[in-house]
Protein backbone atom coordinates (compact mmCIF):
# COMPACT_ATOMS: atom_id res chain seq x y z
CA UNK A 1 140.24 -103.90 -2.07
CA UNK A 2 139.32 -99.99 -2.84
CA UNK A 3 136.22 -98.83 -4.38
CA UNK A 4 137.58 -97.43 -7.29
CA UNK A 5 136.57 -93.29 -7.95
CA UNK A 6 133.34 -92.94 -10.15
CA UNK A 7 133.65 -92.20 -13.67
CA UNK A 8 133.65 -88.24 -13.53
CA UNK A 9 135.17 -87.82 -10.10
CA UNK A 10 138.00 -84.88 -10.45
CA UNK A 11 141.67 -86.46 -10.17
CA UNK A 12 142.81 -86.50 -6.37
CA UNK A 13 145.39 -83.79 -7.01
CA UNK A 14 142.75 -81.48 -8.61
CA UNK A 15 142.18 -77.97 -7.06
CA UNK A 16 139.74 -77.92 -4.11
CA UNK A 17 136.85 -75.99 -5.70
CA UNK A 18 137.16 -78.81 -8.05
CA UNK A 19 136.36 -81.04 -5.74
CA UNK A 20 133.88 -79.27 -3.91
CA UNK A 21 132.05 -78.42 -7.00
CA UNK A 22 131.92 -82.76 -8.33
CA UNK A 23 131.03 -83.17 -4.29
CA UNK A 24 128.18 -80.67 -4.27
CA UNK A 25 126.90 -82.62 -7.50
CA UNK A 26 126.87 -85.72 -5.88
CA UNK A 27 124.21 -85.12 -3.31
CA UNK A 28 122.71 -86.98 -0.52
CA UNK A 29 125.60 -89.57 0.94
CA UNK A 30 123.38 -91.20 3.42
CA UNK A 31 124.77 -94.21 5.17
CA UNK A 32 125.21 -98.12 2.91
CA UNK A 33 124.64 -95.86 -0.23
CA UNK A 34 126.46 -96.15 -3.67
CA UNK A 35 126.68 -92.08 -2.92
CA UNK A 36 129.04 -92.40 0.55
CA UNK A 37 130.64 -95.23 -1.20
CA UNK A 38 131.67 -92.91 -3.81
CA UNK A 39 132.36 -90.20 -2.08
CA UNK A 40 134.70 -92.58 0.13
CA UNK A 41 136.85 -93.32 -2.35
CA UNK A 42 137.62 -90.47 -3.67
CA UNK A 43 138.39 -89.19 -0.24
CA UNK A 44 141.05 -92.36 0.21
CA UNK A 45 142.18 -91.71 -3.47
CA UNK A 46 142.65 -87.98 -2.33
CA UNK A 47 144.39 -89.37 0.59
CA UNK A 48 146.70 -91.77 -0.75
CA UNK A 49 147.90 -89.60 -3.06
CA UNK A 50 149.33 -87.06 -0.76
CA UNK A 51 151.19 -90.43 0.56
CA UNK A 52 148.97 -91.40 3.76
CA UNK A 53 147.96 -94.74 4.26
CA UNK A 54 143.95 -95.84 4.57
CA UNK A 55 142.65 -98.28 5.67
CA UNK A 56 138.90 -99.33 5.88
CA UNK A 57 136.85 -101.35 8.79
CA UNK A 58 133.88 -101.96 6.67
CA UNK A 59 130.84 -101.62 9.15
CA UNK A 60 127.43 -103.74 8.23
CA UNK A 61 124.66 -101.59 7.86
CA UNK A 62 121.08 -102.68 8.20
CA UNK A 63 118.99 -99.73 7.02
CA UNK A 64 116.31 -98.76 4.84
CA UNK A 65 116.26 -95.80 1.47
CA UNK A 66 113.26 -93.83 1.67
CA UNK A 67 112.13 -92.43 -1.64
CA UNK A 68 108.82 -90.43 -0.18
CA UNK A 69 107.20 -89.61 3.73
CA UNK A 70 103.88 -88.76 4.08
CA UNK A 71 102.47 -86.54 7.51
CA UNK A 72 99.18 -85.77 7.50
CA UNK A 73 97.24 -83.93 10.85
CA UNK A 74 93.93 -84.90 12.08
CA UNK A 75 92.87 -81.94 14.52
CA UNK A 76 91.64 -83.29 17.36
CA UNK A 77 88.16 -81.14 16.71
CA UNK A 78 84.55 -82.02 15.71
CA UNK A 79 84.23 -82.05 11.80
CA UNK A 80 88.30 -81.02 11.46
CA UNK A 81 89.40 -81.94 8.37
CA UNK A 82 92.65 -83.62 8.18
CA UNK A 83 95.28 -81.88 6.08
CA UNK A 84 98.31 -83.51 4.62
CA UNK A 85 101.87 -81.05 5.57
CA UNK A 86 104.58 -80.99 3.22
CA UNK A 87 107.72 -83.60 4.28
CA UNK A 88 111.01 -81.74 3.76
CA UNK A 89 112.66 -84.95 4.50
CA UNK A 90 112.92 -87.99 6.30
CA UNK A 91 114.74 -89.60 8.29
CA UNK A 92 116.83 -92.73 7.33
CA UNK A 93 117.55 -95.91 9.00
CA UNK A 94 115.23 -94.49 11.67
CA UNK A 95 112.13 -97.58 12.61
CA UNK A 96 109.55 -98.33 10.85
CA UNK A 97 106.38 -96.63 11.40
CA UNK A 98 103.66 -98.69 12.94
CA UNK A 99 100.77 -99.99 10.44
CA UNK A 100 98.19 -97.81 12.65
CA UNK A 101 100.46 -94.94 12.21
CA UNK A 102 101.63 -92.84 15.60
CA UNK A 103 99.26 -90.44 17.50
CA UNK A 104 100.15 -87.75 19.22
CA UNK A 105 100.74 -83.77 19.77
CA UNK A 106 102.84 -81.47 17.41
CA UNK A 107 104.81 -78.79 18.82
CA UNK A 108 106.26 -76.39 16.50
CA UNK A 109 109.64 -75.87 17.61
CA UNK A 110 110.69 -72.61 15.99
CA UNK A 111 112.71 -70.97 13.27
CA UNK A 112 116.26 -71.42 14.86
CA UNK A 113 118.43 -74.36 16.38
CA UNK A 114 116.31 -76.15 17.91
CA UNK A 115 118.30 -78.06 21.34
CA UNK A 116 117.27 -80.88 22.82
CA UNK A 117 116.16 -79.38 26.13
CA UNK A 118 113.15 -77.89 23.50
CA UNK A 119 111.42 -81.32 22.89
CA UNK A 120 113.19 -83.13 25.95
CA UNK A 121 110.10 -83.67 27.87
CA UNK A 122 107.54 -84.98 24.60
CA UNK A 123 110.59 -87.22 23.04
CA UNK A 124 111.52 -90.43 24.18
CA UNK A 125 114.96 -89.30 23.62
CA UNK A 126 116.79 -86.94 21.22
CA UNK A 127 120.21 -87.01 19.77
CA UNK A 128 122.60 -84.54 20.73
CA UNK A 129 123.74 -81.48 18.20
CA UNK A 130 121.63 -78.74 17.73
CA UNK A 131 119.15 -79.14 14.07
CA UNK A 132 119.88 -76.21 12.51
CA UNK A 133 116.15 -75.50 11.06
CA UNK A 134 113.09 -75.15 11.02
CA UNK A 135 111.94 -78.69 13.27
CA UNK A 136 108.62 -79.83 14.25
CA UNK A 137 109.34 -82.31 17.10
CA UNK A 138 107.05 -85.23 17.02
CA UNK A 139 105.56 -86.09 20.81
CA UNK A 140 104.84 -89.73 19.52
CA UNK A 141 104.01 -92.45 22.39
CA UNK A 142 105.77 -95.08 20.69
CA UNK A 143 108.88 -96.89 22.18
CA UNK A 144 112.21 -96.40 21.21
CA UNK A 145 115.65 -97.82 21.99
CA UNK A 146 117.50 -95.81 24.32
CA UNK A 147 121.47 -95.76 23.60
CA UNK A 148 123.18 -98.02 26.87
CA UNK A 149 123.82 -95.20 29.88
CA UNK A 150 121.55 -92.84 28.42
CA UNK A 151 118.73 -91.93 30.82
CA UNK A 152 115.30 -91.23 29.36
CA UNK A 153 114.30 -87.01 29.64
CA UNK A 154 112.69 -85.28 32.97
CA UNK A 155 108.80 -85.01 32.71
């Protein structure tokens, strides 16, 4: 059965700024939120009513919803004082962070896109598009899953 639109949501023949504007006002739609849920249906109302037919595969989602991240630097220096550096955002349904935290070098990876061939050697292993923004690339030890076929980066 459809999720039904939100209270609010424009009808699905409304002009496109309309809908652009409620969208923009919806924020974040991260995946197995109430957000992309909504958003979904309006999309499917949107899409029905110009006649197509949807259908859904609902896909189980085992994730978390982070409400804060923390990073704070410990300069590998006698008598450094650690400092804590603002999170911008983190990510979701990433792992968990170990209870002793991760160690490691920082490289500051610029003010453009940053590619994967940037980070390739200090990252496990890095998803594919270009992040277009300001990154700092993590060179954590710990493990992570690679995706099947995917070889881990050139040292």
């Amino acid at each position: 059965m459809p999720t039904p639109s939100p209270a609010g949501a424009p009808p699905a023949d409304a002009p496109i700024a309309g809908l652009l504007t409620w969208l923009v006002r919806q924020g974040a739609r991260l995946p197995g939120t109430a957000e992309l849920d909504a958003f979904t249906a309006v999309v499917a109302d949107a899409w029905s009513a110009l006649g197509l037919e949807v259908h859904r595969d609902p896909v189980p989602l085992t994730g978390w919803a982070a409400t804060a991240g923390t990073l704070t630097v410990h300069p590998a220096g006698r008598g450094a004082a650690a400092a804590r550096v603002p999170v911008a955002s983190v990510a979701p349904c990433s792992a968990a962070t170990p209870p002793e935290g991760v160690r490691g070098p920082v490289v500051r990876a610029g003010g453009g896109a940053v590619h994967a061939g940037t980070c390739a050697a200090r990252l496990p292993w890095w998803t594919s598009p270009p992040v277009p923004c300001r990154s700092v690339c993590w060179c954590g030890p710990w493990p992570r899953p690679r995706p099947p076929g995917r070889r881990p980066p050139r040292s």
